[in-house]
N, C-alpha and C. Protein backbone atom coordinates (compact mmCIF):
# COMPACT_ATOMS: atom_id res chain seq x y z
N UNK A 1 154.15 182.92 -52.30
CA UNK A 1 155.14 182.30 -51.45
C UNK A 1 155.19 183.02 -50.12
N UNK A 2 155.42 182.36 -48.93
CA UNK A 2 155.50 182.47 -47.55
C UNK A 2 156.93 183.43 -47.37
N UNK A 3 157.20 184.25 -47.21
CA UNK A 3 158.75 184.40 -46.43
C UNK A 3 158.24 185.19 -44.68
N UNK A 4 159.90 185.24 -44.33
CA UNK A 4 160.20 184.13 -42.92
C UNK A 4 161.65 185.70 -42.51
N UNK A 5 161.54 185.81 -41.68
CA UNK A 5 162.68 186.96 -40.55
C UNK A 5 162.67 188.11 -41.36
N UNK A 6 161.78 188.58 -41.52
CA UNK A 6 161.34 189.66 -42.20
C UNK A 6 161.31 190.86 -41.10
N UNK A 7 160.94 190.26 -39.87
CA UNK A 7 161.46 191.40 -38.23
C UNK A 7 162.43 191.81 -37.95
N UNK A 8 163.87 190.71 -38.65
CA UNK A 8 165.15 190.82 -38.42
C UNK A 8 165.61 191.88 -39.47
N UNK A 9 165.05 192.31 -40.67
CA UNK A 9 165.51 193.46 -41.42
C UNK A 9 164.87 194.60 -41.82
N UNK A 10 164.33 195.15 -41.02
CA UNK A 10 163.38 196.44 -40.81
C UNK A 10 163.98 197.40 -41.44
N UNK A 11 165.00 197.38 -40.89
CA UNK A 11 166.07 198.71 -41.53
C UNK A 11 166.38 198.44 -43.20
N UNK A 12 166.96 197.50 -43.55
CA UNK A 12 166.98 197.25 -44.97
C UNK A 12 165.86 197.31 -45.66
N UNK A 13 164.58 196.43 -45.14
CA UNK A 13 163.04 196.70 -45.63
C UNK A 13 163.02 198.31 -46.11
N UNK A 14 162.71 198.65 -45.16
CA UNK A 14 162.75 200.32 -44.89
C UNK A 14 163.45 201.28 -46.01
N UNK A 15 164.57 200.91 -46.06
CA UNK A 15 165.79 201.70 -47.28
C UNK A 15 165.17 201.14 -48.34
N UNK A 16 164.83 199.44 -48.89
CA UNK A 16 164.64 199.11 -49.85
C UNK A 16 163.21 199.69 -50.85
N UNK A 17 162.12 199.84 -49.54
CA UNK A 17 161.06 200.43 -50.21
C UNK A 17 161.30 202.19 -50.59
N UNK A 18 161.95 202.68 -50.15
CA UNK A 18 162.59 204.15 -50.45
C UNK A 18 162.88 204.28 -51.57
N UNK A 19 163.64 203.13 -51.71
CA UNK A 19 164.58 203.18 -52.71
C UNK A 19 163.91 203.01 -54.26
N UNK A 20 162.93 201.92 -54.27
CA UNK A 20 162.02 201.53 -54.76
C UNK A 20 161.46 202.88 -56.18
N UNK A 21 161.36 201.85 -57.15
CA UNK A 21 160.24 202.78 -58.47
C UNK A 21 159.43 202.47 -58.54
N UNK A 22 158.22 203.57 -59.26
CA UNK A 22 156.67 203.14 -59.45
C UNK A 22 156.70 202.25 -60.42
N UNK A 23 156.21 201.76 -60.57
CA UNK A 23 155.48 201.44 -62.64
C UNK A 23 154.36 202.11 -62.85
N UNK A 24 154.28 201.97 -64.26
CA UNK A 24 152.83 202.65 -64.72
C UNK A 24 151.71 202.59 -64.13
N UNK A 25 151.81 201.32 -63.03
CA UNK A 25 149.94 200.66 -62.55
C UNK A 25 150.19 201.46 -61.31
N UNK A 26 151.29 202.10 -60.34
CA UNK A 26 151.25 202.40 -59.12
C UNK A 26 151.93 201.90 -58.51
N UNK A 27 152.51 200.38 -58.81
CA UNK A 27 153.32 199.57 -57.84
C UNK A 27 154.55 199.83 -57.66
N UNK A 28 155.48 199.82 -56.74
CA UNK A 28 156.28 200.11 -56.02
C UNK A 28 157.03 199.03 -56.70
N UNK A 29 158.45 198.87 -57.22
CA UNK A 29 158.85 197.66 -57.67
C UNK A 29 160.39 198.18 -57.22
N UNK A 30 160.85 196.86 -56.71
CA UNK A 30 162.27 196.59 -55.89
C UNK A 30 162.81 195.83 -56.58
N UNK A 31 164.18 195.41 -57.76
CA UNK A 31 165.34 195.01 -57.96
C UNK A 31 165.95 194.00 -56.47
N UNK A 32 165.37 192.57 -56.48
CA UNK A 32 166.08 191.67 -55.15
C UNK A 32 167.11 190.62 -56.08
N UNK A 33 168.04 190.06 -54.98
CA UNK A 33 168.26 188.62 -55.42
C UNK A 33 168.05 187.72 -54.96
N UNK A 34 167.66 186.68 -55.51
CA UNK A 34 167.24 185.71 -54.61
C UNK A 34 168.35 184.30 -55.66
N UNK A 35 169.29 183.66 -53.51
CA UNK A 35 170.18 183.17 -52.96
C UNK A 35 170.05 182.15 -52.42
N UNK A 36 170.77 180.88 -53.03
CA UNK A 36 170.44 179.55 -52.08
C UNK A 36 171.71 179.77 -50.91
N UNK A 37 171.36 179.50 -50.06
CA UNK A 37 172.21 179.91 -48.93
C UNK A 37 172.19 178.61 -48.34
N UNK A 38 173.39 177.23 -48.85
CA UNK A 38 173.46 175.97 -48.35
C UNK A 38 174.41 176.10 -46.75
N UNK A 39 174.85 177.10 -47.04
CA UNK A 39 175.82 176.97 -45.54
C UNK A 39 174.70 177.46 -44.09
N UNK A 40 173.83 178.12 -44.49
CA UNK A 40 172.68 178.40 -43.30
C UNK A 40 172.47 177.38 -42.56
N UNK A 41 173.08 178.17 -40.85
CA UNK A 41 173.32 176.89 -39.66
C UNK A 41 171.85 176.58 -39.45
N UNK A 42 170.42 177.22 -39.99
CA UNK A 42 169.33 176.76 -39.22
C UNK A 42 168.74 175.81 -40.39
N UNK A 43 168.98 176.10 -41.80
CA UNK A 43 168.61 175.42 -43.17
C UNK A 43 169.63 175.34 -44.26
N UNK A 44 169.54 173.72 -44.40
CA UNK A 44 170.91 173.96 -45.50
C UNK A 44 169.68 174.47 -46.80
N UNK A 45 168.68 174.04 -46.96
CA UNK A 45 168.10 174.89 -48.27
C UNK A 45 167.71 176.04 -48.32
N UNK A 46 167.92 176.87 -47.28
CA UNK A 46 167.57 178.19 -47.56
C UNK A 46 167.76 179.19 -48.48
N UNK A 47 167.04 179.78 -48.30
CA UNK A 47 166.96 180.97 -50.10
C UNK A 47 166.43 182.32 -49.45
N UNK A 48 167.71 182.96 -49.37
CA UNK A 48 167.67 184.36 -48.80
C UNK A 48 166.94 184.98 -50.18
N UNK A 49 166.37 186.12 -50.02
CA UNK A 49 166.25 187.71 -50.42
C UNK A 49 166.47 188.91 -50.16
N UNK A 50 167.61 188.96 -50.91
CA UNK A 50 168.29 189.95 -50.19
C UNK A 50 168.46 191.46 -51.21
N UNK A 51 168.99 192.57 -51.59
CA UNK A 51 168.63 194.08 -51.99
C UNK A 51 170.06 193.89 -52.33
N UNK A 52 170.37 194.35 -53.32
CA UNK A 52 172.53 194.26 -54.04
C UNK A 52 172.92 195.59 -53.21
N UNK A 53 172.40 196.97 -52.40
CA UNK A 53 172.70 198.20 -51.60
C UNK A 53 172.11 197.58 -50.24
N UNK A 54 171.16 197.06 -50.22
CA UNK A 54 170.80 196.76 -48.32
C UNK A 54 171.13 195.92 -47.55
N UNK A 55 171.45 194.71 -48.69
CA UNK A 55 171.77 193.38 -48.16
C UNK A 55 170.28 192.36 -47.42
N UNK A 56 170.09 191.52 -46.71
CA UNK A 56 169.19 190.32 -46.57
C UNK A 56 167.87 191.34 -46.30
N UNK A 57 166.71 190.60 -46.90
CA UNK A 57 165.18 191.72 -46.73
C UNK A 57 164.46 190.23 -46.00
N UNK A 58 164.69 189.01 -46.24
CA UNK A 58 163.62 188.03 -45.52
C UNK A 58 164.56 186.44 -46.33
N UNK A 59 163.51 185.74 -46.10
CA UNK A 59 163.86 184.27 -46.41
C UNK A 59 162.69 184.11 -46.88
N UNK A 60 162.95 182.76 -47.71
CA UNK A 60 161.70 182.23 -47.97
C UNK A 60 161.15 181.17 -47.58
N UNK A 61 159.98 180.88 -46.72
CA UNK A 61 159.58 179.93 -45.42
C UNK A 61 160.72 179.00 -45.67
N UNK A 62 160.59 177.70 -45.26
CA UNK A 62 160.89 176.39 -44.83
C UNK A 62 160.65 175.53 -46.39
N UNK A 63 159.42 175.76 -46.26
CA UNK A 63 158.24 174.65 -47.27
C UNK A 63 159.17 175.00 -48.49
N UNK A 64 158.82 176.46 -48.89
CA UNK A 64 158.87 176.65 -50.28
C UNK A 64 160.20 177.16 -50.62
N UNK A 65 161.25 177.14 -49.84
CA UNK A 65 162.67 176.99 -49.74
C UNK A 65 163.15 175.53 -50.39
N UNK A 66 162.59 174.42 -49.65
CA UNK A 66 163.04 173.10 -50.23
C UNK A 66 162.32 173.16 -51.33
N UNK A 67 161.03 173.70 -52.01
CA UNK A 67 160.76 173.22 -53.10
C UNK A 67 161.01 173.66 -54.02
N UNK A 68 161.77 174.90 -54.16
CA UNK A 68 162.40 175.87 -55.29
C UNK A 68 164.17 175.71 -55.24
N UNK A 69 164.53 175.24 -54.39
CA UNK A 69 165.94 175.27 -53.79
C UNK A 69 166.73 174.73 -55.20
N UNK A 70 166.20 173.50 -56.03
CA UNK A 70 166.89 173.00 -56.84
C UNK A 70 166.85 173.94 -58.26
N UNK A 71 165.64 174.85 -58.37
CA UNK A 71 165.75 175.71 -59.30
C UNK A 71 166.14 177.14 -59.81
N UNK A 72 167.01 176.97 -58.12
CA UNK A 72 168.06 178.37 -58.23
C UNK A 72 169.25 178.31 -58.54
N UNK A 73 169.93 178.50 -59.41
CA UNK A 73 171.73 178.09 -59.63
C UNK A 73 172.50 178.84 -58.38
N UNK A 74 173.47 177.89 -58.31
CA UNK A 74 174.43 178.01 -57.12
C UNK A 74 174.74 179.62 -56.64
């Protein structure tokens, strides 16, 4: 999947990968939620990702916002 204003949260990015645990293989793994955000003045389907300590890390494009939008509960 595409995500989208990922420039706009550098600072949260930043804390979130810090914050971040390994797993066994090496990977870095982050705890997100992912948020239909119908009131968003630029997309009513938008679907933030956002950190429960950093708050918003990106969006997810346009495309694949409307096409997952119905399979996120409110």
């Amino acid at each position: 999947m595409a995500i989208v204003g990922e420039s706009h949260y550098q600072d949260a990015l930043t804390r979130a990968v810090r914050s971040a645990t390994v797993d066994r293989d090496g990977m870095r793994m982050v705890k997100v939620l992912v948020q239909r955000e119908p009131t968003n003045p630029f997309d009513p389907n938008a679907i933030r990702i956002a950190h429960s300590t950093f708050g918003t890390l990106c969006y997810l494009s346009r495309e694949d916002a409307k096409r997952y939008n119905s399979r996120i509960a409110p």
